[in-house]
Each structure stands twice: as C-alpha cells, then as structure tokens.
N, C-alpha and C. Protein backbone atom coordinates (compact mmCIF):
# COMPACT_ATOMS: atom_id res chain seq x y z
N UNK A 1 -29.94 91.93 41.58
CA UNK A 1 -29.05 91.87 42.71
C UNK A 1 -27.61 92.21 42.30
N UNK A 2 -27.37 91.87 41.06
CA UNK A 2 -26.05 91.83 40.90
C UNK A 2 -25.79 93.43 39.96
N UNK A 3 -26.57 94.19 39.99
CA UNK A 3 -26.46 95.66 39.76
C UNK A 3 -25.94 96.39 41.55
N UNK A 4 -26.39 95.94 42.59
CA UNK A 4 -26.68 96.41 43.90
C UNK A 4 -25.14 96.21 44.25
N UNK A 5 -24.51 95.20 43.58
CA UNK A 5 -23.08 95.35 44.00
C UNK A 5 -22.18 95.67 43.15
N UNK A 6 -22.50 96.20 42.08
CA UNK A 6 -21.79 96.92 41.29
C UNK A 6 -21.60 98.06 41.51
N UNK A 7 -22.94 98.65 42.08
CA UNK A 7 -22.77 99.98 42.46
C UNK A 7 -22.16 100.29 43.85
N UNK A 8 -22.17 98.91 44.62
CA UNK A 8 -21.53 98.79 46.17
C UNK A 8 -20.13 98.90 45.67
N UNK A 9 -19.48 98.46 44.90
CA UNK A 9 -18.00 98.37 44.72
C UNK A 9 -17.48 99.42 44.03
N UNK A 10 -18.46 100.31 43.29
CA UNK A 10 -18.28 101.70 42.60
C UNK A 10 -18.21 102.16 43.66
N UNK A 11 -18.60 102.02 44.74
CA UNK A 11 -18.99 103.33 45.71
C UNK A 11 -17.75 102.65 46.62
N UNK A 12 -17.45 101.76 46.79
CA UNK A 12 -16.30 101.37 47.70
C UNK A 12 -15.09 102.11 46.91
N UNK A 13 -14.80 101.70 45.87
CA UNK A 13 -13.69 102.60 45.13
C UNK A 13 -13.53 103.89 45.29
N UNK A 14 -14.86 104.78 45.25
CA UNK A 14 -14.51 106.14 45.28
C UNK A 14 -14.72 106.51 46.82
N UNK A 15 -15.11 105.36 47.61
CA UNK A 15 -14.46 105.75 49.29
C UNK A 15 -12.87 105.45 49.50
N UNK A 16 -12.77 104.99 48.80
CA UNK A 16 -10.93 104.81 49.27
C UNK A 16 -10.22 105.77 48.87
N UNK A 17 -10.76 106.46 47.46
CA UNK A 17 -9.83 107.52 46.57
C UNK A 17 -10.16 108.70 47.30
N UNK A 18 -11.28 109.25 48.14
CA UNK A 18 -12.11 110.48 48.64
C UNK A 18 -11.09 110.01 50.44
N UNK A 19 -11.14 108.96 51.00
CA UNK A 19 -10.84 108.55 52.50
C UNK A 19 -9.22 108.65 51.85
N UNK A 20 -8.51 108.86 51.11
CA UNK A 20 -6.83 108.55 51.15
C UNK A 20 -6.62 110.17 51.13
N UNK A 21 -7.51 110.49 49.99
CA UNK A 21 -6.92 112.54 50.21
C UNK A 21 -7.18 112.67 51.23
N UNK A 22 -8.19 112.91 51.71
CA UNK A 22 -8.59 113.24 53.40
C UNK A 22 -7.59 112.92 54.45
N UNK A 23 -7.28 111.55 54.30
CA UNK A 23 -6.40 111.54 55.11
C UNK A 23 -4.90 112.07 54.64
N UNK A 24 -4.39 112.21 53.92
CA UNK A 24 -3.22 113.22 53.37
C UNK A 24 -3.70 114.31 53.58
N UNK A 25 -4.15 114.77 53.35
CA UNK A 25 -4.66 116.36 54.10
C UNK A 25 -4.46 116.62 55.71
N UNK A 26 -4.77 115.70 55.90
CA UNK A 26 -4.67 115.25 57.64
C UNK A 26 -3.12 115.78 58.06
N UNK A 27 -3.09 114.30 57.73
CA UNK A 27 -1.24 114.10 57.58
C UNK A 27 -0.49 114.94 57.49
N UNK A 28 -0.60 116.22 56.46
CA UNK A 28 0.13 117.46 55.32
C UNK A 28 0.32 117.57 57.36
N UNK A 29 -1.32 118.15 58.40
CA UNK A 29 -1.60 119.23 58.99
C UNK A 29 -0.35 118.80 60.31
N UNK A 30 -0.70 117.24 60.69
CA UNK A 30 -0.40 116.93 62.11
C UNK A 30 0.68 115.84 61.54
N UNK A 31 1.17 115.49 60.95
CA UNK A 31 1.90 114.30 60.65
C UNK A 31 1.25 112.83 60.51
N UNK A 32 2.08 111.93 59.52
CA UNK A 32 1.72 110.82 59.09
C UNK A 32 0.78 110.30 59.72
N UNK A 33 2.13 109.49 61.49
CA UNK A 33 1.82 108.80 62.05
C UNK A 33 0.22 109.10 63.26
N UNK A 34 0.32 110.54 63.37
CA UNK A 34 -0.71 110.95 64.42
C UNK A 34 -2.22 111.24 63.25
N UNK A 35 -2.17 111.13 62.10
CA UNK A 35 -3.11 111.25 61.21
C UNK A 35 -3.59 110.09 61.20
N UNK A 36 -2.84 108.73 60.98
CA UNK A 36 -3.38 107.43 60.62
C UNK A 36 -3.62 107.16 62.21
N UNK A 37 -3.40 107.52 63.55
CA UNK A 37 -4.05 107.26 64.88
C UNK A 37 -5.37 107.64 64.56
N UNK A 38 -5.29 108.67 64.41
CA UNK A 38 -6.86 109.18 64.25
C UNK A 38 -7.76 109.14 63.42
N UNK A 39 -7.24 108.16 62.04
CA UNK A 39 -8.35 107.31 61.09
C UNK A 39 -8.86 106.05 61.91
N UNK A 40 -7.71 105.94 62.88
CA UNK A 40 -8.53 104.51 63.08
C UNK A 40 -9.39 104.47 64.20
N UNK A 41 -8.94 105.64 65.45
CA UNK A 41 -9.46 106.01 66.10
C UNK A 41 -11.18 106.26 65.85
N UNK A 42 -11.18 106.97 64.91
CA UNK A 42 -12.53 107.30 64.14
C UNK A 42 -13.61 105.94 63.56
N UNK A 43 -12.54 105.06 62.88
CA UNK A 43 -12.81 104.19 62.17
C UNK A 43 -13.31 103.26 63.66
N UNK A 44 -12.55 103.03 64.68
CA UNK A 44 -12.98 101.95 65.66
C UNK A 44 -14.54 102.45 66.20
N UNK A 45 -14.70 103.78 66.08
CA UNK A 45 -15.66 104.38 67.20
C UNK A 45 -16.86 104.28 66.26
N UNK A 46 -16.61 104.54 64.88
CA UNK A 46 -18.07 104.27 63.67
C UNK A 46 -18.60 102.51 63.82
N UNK A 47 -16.96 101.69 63.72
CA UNK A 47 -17.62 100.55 63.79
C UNK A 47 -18.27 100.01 64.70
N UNK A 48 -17.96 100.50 66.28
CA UNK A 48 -18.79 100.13 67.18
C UNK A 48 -20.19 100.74 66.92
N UNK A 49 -20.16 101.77 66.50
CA UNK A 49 -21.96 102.40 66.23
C UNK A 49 -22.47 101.29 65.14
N UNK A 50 -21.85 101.56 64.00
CA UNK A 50 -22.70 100.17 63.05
C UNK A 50 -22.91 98.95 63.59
N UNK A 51 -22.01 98.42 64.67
CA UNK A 51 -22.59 97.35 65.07
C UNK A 51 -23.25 97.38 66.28
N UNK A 52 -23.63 98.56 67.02
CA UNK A 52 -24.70 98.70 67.57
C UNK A 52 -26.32 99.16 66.82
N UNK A 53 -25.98 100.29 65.73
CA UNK A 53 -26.83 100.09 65.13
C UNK A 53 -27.72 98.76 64.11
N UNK A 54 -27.01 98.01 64.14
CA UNK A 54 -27.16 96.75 63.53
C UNK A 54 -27.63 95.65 64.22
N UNK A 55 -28.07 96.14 65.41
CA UNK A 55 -27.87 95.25 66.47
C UNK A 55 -27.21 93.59 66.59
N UNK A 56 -25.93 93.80 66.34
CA UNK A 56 -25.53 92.49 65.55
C UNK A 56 -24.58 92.00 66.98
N UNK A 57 -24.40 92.66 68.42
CA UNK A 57 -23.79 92.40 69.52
C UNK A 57 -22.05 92.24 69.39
N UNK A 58 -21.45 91.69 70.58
CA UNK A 58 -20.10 91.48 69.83
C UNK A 58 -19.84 90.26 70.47
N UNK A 59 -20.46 88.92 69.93
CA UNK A 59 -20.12 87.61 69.75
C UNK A 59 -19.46 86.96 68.79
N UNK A 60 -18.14 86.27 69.28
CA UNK A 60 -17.59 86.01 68.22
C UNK A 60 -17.88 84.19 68.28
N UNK A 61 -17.23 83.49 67.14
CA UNK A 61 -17.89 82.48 67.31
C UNK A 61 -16.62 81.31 67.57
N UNK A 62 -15.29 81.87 68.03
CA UNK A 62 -14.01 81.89 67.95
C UNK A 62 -13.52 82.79 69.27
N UNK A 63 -12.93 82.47 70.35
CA UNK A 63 -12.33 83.53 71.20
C UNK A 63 -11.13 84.03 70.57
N UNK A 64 -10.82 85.24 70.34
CA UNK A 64 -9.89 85.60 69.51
C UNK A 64 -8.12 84.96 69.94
N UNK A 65 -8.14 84.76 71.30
CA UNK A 65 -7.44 83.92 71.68
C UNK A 65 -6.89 82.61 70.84
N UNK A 66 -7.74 82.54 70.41
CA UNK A 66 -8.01 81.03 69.46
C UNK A 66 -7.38 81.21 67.82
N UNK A 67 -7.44 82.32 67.55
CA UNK A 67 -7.51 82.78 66.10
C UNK A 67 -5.75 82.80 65.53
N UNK A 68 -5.71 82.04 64.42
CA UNK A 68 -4.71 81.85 63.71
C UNK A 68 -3.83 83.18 63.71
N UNK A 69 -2.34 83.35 64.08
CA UNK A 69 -2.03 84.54 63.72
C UNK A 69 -2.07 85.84 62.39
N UNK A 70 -2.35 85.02 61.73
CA UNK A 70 -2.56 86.12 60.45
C UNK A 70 -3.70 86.33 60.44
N UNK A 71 -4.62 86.10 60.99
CA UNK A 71 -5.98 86.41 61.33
C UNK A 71 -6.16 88.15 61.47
N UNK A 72 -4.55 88.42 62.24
CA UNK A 72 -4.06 89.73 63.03
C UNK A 72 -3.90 90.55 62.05
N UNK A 73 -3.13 89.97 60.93
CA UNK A 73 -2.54 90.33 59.77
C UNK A 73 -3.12 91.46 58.74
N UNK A 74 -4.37 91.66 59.05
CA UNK A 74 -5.90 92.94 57.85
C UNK A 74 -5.08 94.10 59.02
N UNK A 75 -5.52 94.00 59.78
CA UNK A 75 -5.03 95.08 60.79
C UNK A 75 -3.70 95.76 60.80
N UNK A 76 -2.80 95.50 61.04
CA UNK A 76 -1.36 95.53 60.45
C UNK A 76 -1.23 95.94 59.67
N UNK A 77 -1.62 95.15 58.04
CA UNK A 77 -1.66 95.86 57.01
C UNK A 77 -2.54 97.12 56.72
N UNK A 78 -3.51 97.39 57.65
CA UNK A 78 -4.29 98.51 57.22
C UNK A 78 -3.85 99.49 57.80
N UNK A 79 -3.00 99.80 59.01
CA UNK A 79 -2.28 100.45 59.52
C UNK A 79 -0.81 100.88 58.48
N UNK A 80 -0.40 100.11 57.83
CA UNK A 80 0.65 99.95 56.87
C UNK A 80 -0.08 100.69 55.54
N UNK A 81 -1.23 100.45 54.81
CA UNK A 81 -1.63 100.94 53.56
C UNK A 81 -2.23 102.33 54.24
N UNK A 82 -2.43 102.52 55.48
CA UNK A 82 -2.94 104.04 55.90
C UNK A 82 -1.68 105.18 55.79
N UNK A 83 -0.73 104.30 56.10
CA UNK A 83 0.72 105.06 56.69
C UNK A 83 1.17 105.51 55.20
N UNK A 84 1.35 104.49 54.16
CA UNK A 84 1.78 104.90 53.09
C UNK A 84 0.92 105.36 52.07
N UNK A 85 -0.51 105.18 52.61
CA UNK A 85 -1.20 106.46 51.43
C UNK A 85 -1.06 108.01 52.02
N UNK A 86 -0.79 108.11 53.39
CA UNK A 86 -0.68 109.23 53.82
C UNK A 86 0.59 110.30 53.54
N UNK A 87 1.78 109.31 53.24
CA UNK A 87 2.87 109.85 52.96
C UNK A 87 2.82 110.01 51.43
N UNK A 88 2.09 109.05 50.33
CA UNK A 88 2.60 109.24 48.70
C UNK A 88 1.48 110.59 48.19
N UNK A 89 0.40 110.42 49.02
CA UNK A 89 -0.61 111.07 48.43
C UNK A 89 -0.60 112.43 47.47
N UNK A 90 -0.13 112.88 48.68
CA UNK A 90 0.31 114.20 48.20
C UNK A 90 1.58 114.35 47.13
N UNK A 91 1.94 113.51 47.16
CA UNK A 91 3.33 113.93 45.99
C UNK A 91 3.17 113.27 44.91
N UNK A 92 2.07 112.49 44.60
CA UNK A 92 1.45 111.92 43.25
C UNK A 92 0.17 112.06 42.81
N UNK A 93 0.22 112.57 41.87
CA UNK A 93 -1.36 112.98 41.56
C UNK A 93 -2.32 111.65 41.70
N UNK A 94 -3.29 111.96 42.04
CA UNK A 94 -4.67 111.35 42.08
C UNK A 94 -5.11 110.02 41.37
N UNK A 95 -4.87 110.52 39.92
CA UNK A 95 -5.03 109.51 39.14
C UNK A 95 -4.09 108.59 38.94
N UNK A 96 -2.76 109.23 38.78
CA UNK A 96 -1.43 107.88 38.91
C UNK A 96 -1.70 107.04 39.86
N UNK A 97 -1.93 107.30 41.11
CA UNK A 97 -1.80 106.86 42.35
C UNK A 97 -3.09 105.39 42.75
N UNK A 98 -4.34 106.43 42.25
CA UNK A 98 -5.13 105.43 42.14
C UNK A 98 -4.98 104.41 41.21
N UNK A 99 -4.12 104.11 40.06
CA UNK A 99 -4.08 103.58 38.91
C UNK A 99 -2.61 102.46 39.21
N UNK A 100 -1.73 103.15 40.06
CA UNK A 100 -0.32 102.20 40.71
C UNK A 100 -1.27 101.50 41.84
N UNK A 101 -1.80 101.90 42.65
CA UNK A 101 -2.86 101.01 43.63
C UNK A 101 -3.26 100.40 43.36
N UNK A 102 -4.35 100.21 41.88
CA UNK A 102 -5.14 99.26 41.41
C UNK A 102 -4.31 97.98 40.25
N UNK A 103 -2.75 98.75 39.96
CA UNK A 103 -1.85 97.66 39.39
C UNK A 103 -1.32 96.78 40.48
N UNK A 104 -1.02 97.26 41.95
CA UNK A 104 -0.52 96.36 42.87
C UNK A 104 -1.60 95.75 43.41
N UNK A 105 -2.84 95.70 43.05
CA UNK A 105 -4.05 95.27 43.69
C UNK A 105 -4.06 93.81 42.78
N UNK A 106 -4.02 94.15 41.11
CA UNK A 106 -3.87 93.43 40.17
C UNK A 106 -3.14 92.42 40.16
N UNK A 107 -1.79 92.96 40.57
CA UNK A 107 -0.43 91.68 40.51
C UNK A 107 -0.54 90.59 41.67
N UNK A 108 -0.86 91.51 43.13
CA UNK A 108 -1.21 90.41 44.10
C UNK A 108 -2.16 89.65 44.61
N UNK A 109 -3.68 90.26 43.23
CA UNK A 109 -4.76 89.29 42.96
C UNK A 109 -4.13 88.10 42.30
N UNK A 110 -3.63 88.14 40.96
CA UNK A 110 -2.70 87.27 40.40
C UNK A 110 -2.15 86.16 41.01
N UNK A 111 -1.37 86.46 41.46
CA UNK A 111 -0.38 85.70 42.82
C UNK A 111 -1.11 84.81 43.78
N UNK A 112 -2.31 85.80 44.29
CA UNK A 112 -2.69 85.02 45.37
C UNK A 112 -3.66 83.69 44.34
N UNK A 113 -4.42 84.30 43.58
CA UNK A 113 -5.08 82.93 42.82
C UNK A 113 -4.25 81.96 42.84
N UNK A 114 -2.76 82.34 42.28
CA UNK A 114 -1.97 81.18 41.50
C UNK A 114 -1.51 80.32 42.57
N UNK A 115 -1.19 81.45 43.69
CA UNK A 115 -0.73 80.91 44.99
C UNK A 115 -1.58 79.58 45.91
N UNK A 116 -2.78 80.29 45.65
CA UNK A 116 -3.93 79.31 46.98
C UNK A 116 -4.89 78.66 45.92
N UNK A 117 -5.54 79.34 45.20
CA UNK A 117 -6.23 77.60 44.16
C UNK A 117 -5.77 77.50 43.05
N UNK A 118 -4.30 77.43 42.78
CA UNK A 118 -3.63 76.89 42.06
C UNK A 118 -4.46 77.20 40.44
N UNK A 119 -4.80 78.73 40.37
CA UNK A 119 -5.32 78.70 39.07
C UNK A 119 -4.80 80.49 38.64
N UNK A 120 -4.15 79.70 37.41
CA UNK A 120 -3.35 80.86 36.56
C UNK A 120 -4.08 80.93 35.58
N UNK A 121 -4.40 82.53 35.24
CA UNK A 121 -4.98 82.69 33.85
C UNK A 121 -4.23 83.67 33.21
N UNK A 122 -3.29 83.08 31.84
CA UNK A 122 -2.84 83.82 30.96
C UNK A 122 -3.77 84.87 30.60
N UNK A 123 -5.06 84.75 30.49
CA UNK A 123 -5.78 85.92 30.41
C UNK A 123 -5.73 87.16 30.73
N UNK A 124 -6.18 86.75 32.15
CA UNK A 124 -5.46 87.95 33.60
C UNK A 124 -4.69 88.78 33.45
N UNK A 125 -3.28 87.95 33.30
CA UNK A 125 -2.34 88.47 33.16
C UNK A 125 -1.96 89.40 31.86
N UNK A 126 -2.37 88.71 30.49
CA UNK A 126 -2.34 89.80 29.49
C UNK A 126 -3.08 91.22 30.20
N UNK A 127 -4.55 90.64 30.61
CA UNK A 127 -5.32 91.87 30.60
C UNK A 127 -4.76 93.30 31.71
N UNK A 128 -4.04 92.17 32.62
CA UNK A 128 -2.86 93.07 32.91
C UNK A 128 -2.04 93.98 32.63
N UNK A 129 -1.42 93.75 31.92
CA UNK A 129 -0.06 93.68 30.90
C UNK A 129 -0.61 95.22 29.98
N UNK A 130 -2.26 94.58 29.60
CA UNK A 130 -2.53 96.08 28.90
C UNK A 130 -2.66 97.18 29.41
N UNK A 131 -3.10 96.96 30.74
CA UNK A 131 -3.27 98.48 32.18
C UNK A 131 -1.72 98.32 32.12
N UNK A 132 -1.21 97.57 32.31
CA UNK A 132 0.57 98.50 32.43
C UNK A 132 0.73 99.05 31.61
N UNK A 133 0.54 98.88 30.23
CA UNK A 133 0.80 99.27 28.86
C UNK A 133 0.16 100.78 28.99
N UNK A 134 -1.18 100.80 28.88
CA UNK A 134 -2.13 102.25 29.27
C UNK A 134 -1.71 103.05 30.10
N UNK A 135 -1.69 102.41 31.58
CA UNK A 135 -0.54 103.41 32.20
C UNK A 135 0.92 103.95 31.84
N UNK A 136 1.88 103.31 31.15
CA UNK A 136 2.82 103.92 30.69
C UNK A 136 2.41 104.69 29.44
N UNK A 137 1.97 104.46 28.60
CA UNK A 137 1.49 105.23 27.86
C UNK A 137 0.80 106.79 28.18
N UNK A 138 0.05 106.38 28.96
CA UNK A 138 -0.46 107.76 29.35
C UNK A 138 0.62 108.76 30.31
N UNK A 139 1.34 108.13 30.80
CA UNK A 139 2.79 108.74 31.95
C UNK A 139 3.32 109.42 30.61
N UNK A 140 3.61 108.70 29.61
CA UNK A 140 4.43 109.42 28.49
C UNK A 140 3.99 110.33 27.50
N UNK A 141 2.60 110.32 27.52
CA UNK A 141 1.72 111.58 26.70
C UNK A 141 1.99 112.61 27.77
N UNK A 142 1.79 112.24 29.52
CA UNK A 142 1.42 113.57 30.04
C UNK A 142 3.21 114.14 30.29
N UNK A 143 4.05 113.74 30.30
CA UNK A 143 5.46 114.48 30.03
C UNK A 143 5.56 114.67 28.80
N UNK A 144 5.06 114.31 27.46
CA UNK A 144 5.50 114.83 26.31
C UNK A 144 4.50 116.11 26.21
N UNK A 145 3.30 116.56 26.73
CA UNK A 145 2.21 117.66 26.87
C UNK A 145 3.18 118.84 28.17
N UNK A 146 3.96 118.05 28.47
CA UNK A 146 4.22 119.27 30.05
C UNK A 146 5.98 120.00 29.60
N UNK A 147 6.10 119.12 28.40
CA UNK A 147 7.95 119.87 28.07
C UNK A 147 7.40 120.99 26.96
C-alpha cells in the first residue's frame, strides 16, 4: 500500500510542474489573470464530473454557511499560487522554480509543525539547510558554466 502512494505523490509532483507550464503558456497567450479564470473554470467543471463519476453526490456534512472562515482560505490561496506561478514561470527556469517552490513548501511545513503540534525538529531543519545549501550551490556552478 505504501508503494501506491509513493507513486500517487510522484505523480502529484509532476502534475503541478506539467499544470504550472501549461498554465504559463496560457498566460504568455491571454494574460495572467484571464488564464488562471480558466484553470479554474476547467478545474470546477472536471471536479463536478469526478464527483459525478464517483457517484459520491454533493452532501456536505456541515452547511457551508456554518464553516469556519479559513475553511475559505485553500481557495484564495489557490487562486493566489495560480496567479503567481503564471507570472514567474516563464522567467525562471523549470528546475529553479520547482526547487524555490519545494524550499517554500519546506520552510512553511516547518513552521506549521512548530506552530500547531508544537514539534520542532532540528533535524528538519538541518535537512533543510542542506537543499538551501544544494540549491545555492548549484545557482553558482550554473553562472560560473554560463560566463
């Protein structure tokens, strides 16, 4: 079982890196803001099919009425991480980009642990510390290869 989501989260990764060019490509054609309308546009109209195909209905178990405001908050921000992968995409290569994404993914995994169950691991954080390290390192091989 625990191979089935390894390969689920491999494959989630290289949907975000394959779904961010795409949508910068978009973006380059019609602009930012009318590019990220029409991811989500797309995105609302698939999820209603999966959850018709799923036959999973649309009962919630909560009237959204009811629902804590940051509840709101995935949404917002996904509108926000659409907007600004659409604008950096293109002006940073691929691999930096995916690699600054997965350091701010890193720092505010960090945070939030330390933040909500109160558990810090010096570990973490070194193992951190060495992807910053790797990434600068490699920023400074590929300008010392390009002068």
């Amino acid at each position: 079982m625990l191979v089935i989501y390894l390969i689920l989260s491999i494959l989630a990764g290289v949907t975000v890196v394959l779904g961010r060019i795409l949508n910068a490509k978009l973006a380059e054609k019609i602009g930012t803001v009318q590019a990220t309308v029409i991811n989500y546009v797309v995105g609302i109209f698939f999820s209603f099919l999966f959850l018709l195909i799923m036959n999973r209905g649309l009962s919630f178990t909560s009237h959204p009425s009811q629902l804590p405001f940051w509840a709101y908050l995935g949404g917002i921000l996904g509108v926000a991480i659409i907007m600004i992968s659409n604008y950096t995409t293109p002006r940073v290569p691929a691999f930096y980009l995916t690699l600054l994404v997965f350091l701010g993914q890193l720092a505010v995994g960090i945070l939030i642990d330390w933040l909500v169950s109160k558990d810090f691991s010096p570990l973490k954080l070194i193992g951190s510390l060495f992807v910053v390290a790797g990434f600068t390192y490699n920023l400074l091989l590929d300008k010392k290869s390009s002068k």
